[in-house]
Protein backbone atom coordinates (compact mmCIF):
# COMPACT_ATOMS: atom_id res chain seq x y z
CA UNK A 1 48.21 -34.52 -7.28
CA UNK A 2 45.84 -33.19 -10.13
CA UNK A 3 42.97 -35.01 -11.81
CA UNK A 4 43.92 -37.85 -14.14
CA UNK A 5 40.78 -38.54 -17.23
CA UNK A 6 41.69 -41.94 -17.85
CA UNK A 7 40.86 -42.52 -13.35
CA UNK A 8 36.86 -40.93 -14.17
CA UNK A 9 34.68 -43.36 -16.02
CA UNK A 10 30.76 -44.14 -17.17
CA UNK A 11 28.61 -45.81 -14.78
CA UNK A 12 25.79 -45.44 -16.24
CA UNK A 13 23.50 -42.03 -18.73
CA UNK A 14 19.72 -41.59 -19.08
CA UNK A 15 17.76 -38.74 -19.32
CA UNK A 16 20.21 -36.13 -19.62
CA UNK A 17 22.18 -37.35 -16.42
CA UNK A 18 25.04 -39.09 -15.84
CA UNK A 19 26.55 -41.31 -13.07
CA UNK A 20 30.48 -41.69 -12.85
CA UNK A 21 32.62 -43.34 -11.03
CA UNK A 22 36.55 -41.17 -10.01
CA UNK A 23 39.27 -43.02 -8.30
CA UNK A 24 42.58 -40.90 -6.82
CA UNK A 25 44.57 -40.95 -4.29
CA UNK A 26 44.08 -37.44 -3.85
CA UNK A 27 41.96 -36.50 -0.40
CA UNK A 28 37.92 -35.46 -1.04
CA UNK A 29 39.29 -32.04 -0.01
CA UNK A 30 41.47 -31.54 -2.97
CA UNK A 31 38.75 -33.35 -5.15
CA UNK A 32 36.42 -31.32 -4.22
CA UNK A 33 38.38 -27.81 -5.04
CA UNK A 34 36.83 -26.12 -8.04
CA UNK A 35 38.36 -26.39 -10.97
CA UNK A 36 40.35 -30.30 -10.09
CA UNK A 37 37.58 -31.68 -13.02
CA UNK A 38 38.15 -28.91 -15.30
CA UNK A 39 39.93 -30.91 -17.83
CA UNK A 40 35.90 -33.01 -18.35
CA UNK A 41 34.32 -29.49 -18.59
CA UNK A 42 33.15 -30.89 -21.84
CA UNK A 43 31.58 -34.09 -20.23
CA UNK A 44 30.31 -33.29 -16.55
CA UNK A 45 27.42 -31.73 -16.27
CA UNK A 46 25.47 -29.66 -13.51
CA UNK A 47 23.83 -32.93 -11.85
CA UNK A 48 25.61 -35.38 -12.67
CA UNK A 49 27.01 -37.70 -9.78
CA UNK A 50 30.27 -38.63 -9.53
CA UNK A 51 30.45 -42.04 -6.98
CA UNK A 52 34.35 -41.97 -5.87
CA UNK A 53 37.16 -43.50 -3.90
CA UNK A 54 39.41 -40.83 -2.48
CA UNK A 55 42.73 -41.06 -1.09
CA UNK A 56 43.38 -44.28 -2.03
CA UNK A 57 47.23 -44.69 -0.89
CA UNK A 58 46.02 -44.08 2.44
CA UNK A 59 43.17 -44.16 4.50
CA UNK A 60 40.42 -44.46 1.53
CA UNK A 61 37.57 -43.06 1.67
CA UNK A 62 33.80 -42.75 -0.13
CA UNK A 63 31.27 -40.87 -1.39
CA UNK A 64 29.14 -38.64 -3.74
CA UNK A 65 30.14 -35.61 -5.70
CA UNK A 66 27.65 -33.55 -6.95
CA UNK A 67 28.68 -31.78 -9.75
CA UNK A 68 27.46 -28.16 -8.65
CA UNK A 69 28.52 -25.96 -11.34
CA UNK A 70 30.33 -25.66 -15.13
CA UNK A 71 30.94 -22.37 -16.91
CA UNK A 72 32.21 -24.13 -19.74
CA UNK A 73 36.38 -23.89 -18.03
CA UNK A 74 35.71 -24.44 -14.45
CA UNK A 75 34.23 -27.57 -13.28
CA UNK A 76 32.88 -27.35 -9.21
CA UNK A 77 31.64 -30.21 -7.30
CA UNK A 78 29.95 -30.08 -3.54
CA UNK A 79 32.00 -31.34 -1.03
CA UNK A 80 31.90 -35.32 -0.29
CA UNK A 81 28.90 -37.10 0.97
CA UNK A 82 30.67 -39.93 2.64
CA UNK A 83 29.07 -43.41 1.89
CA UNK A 84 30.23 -45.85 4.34
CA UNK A 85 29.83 -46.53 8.43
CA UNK A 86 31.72 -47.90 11.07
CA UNK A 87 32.42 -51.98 11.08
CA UNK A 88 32.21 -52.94 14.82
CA UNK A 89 32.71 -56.79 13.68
């Protein structure tokens, strides 16, 4: 699938930072691919934290991106922190 804008919205800006929130059904591995945010180049910004739900038809999953790097076209997050445990109950 391929990143969809209207899925990637403000949780929160202060102090030159900002925290977002990303749903998709997409895997974290795809996510995660640089350039899948390129079409927010203009909005992400090294450091900001993207909180997201990831692969969302399926098995969902999730996490943390880190928004690593922006050239001003290509948009690279780190890979998934995974948020989350195991429910024994």
């Amino acid at each position: 699938m391929a990143f969809k804008p209207q899925d990637l919205s403000v949780i929160g800006y202060a102090n030159g930072f900002t925290l977002w929130h990303y749903t998709t059904e997409d895997a974290a591995a795809a996510v995660d691919t640089a350039g899948y945010f390129d079409a927010a180049v203009d909005v992400l910004r090294v450091g900001d934290m993207i909180l997201a739900n990831v692969a969302t038809g399926g098995t969902m999953a999730a996490g943390i991106f880190l928004v690593s790097s922006n050239t001003g076209t290509i948009v690279d997050v780190d890979d998934i922190t995974a948020v989350g445990g195991t429910d024994t109950d």
